[in-house]
Protein backbone atom coordinates (compact mmCIF):
# COMPACT_ATOMS: atom_id res chain seq x y z
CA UNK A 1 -62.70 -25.44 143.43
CA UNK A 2 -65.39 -24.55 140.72
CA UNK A 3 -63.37 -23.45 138.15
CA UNK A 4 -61.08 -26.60 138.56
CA UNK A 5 -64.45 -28.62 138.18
CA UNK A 6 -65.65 -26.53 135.06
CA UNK A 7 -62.04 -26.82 133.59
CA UNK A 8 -62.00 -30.98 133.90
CA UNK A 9 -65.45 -31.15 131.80
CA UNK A 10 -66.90 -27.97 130.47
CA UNK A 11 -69.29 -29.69 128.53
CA UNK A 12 -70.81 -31.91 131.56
CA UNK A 13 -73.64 -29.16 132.24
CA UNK A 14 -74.90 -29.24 128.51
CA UNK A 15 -74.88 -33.24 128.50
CA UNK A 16 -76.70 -33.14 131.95
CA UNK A 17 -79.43 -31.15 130.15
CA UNK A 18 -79.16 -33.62 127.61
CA UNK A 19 -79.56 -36.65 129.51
CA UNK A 20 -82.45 -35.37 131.25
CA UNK A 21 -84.39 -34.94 128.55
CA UNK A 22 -83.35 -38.13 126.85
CA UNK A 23 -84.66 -40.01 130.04
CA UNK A 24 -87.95 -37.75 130.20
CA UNK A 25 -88.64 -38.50 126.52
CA UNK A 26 -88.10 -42.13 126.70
CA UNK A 27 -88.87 -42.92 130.61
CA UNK A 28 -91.09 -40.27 131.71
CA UNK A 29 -89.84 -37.11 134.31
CA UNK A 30 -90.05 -39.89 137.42
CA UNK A 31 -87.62 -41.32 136.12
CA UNK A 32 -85.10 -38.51 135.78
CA UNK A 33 -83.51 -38.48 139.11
CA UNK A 34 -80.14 -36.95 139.61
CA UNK A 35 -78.28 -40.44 139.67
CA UNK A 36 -79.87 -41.65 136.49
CA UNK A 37 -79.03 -38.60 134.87
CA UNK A 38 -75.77 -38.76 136.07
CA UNK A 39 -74.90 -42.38 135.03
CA UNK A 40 -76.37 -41.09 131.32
CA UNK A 41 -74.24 -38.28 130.97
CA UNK A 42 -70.97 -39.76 132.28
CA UNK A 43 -70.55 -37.86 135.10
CA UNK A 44 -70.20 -38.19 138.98
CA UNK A 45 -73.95 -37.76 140.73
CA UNK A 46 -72.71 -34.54 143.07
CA UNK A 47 -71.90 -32.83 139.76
CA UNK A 48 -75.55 -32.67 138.91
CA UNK A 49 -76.26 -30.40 142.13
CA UNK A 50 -72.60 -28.65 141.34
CA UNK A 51 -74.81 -26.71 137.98
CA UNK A 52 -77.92 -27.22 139.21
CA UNK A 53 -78.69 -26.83 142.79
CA UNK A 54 -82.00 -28.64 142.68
CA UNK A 55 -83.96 -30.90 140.53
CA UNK A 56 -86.38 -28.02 139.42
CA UNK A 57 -83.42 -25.82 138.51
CA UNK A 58 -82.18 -28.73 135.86
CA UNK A 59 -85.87 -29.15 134.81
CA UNK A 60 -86.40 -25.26 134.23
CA UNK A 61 -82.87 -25.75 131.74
CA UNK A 62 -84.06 -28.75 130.13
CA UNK A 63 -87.80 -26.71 129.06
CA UNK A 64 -85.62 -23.48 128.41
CA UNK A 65 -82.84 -25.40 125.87
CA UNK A 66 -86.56 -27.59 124.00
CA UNK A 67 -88.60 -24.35 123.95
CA UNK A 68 -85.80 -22.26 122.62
CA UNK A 69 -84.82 -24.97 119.56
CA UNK A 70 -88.59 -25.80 118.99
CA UNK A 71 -89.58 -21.97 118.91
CA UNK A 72 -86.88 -21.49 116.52
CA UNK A 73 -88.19 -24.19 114.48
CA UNK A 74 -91.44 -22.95 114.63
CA UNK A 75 -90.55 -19.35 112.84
CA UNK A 76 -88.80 -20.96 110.21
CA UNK A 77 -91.40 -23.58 109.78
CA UNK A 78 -94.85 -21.23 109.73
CA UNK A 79 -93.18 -19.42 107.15
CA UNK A 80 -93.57 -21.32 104.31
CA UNK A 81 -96.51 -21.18 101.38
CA UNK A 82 -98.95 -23.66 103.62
CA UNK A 83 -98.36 -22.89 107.29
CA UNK A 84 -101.93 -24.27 108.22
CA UNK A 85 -100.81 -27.63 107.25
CA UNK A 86 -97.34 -27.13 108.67
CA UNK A 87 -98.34 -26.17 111.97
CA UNK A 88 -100.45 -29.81 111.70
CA UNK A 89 -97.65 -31.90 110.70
CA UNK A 90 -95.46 -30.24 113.90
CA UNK A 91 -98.36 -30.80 116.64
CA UNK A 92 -98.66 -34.23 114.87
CA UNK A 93 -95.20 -35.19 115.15
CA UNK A 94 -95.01 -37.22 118.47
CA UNK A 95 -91.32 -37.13 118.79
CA UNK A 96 -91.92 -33.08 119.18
CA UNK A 97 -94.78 -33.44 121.53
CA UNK A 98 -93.83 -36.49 124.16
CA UNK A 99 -91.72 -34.27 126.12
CA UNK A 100 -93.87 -31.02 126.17
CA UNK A 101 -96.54 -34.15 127.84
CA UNK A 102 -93.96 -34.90 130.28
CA UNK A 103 -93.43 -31.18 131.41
CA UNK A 104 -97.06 -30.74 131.72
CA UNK A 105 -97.56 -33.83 133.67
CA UNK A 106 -94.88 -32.49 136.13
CA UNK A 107 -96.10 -29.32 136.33
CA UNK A 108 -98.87 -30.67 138.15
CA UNK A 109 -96.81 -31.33 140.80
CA UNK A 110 -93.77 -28.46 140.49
CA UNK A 111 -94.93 -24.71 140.52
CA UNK A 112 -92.02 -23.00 139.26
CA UNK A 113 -92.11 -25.43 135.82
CA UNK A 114 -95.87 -24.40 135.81
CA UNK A 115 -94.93 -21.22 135.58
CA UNK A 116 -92.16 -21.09 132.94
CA UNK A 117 -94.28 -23.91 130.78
CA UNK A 118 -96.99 -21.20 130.98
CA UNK A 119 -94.43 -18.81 129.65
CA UNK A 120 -93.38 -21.30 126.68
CA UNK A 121 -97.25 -21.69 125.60
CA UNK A 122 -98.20 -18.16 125.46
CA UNK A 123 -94.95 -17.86 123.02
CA UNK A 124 -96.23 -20.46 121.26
CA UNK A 125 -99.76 -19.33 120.60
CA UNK A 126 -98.01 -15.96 119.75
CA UNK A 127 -96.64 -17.37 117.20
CA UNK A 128 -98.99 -19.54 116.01
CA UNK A 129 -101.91 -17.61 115.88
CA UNK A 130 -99.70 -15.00 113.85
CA UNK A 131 -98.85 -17.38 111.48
CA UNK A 132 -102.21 -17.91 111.00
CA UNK A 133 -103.64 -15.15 110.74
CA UNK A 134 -101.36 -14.23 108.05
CA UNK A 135 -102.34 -17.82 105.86
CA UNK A 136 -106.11 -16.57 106.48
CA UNK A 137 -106.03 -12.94 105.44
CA UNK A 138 -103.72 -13.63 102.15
CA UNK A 139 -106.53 -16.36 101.22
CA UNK A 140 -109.07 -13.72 101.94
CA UNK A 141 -110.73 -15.56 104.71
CA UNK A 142 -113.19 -13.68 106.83
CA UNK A 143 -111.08 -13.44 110.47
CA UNK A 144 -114.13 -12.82 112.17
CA UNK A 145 -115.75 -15.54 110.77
CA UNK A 146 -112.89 -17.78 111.12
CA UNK A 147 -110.55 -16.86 114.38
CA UNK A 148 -106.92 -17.11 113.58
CA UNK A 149 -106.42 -18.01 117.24
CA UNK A 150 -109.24 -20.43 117.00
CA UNK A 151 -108.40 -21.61 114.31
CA UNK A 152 -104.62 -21.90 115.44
CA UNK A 153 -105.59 -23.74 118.29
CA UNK A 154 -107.85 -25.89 117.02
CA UNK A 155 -105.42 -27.33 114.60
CA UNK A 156 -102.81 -27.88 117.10
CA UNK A 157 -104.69 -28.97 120.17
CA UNK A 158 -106.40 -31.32 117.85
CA UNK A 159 -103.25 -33.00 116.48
CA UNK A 160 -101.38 -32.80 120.08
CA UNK A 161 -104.64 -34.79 121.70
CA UNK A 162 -104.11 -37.49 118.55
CA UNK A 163 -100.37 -37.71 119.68
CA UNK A 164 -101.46 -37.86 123.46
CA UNK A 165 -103.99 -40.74 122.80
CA UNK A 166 -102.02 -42.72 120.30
CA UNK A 167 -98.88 -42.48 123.20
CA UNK A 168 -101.38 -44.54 125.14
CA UNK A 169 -102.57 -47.12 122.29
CA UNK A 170 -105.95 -45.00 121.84
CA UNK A 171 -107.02 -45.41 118.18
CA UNK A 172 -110.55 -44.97 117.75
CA UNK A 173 -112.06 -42.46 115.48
CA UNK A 174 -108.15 -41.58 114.33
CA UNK A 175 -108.25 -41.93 111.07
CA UNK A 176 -111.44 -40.75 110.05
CA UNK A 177 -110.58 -37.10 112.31
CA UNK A 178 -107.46 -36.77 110.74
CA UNK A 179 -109.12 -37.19 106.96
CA UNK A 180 -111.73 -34.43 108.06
CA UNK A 181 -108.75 -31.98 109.16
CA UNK A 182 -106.94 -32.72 106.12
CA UNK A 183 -110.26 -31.98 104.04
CA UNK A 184 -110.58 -29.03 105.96
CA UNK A 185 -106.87 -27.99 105.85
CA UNK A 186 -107.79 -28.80 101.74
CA UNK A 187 -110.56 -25.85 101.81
CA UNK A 188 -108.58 -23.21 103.55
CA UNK A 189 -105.44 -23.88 100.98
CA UNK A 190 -107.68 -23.56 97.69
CA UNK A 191 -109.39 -20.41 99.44
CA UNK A 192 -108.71 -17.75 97.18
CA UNK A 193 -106.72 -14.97 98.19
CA UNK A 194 -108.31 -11.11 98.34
CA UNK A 195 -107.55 -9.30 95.16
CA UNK A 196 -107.47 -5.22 95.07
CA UNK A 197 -109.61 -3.10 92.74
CA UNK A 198 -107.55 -1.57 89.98
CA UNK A 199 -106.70 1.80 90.39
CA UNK A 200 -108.85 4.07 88.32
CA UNK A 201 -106.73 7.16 88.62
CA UNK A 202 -109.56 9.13 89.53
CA UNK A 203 -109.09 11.52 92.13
C-alpha cells in the first residue's frame, strides 16, 4: 500500500530528485533513465514511477527543487554593494550553469519542461534586471542610455555562452572578452552615484 511504501523510505523521493540531477550534471539528461536513477539513489526501479508517474514528472521536480535553491541564491547574492559583478561571477560559474544547459537541451525535445524552464527564466530576468537597475540608478547611470535589462542580459548571456563553449573545449577569444567585461564591469562600479541638491528652504 502507499503509505506502507512512504513509511519504509520517506526520504527515497527527495534522493530520486537528487540522483537525477547528479546524473544530468555529470552525464547529460539521456542518461537519466529511471533505472540509472534508481541504482543512484538506492532504491528499487518501480519506486521511481511510485512518486513520479513519468519521466517528465521527475524532470519538472528536479528544475522546480534547482530553480527554487538557485533563485534563492540569487536574492541574497544581487544584494550586495557590486551586484553587476556578482551576477557575472554566478552566470560564470559552470557548476551553476551545466544543468540549466541540460534542461534546455531537453526542452527541445519535452514540451511541458519547455514550458516550466520558460517560467524559471522570466523569474530570473525579473530578478536580474531589478537588481540591476537598482546598481545603475544609485551610480547615477542614465537607464535609457544604458538598459538595466540589457544590460542584465548582456552580462549574463555573455558569461553563460563562455561556460557553454568552454563545456565543449572552445577557448578562443576567452580571455581577452572576459578582460573587456571586467573593464567594463570596472567603469560601471567607479560610476558615481546621483547626488541631491541641498535643500534651500525656500518655499
Amino acid at each position: 500500500m502507499p503509505s506502507k511504501a512512504k513509511a519504509a523510505d520517506t526520504g527515497a523521493r527527495q534522493r530520486l530528485i537528487e540522483a537525477t540531477a547528479q546524473i544530468m550534471r555529470e552525464e547529460g539528461y539521456a542518461a537519466a533513465t529511471s533505472r540509472r536513477v534508481a541504482a543512484a539513489a538506492g532504491v528499487k526501479q518501480a519506486l521511481v514511477y511510485y512518486y513520479f508517474p513519468t519521466m517528465d514528472d521527475l524532470y519538472v521536480e528536479v528544475l522546480r527543487a534547482g530553480a527554487e535553491a538557485s533563485l534563492q541564491r540569487m536574492r541574497a547574492a544581487l544584494t550586495d554593494s557590486d551586484p553587476l559583478r556578482t551576477l557575472w561571477s554566478m552566470n560564470s560559474d559552470l557548476r551553476l550553469t551545466g544543468l540549466n544547459t541540460e534542461f534546455m537541451a531537453l526542452a527541445n525535445h519535452r514540451k511541458v519542461i519547455r514550458k516550466e524552464l520558460k517560467a524559471y527564466a522570466e523569474r530570473v530576468r525579473d530578478i536580474e534586471t531589478a537588481a540591476v537597475t537598482v546598481a545603475l540608478r544609485a551610480r547615477g547611470v542614465d537607464l535609457d542610455e544604458y538598459p538595466p535589462v540589457a544590460v542584465s542580459m548582456l552580462i549574463a548571456q555573455t558569461a553563460r555562452s563562455l561556460c557553454n563553449e568552454s563545456a565543449v573545449g572552445v577557448h578562443l577569444g576567452h580571455d581577452e572578452l572576459r578582460a573587456f567585461m571586467e573593464r567594463q564591469l570596472d567603469l560601471l562600479a567607479a560610476a558615481l552615484p546621483t547626488t541631491k541638491p541641498a535643500a534651500t528652504g525656500q518655499g
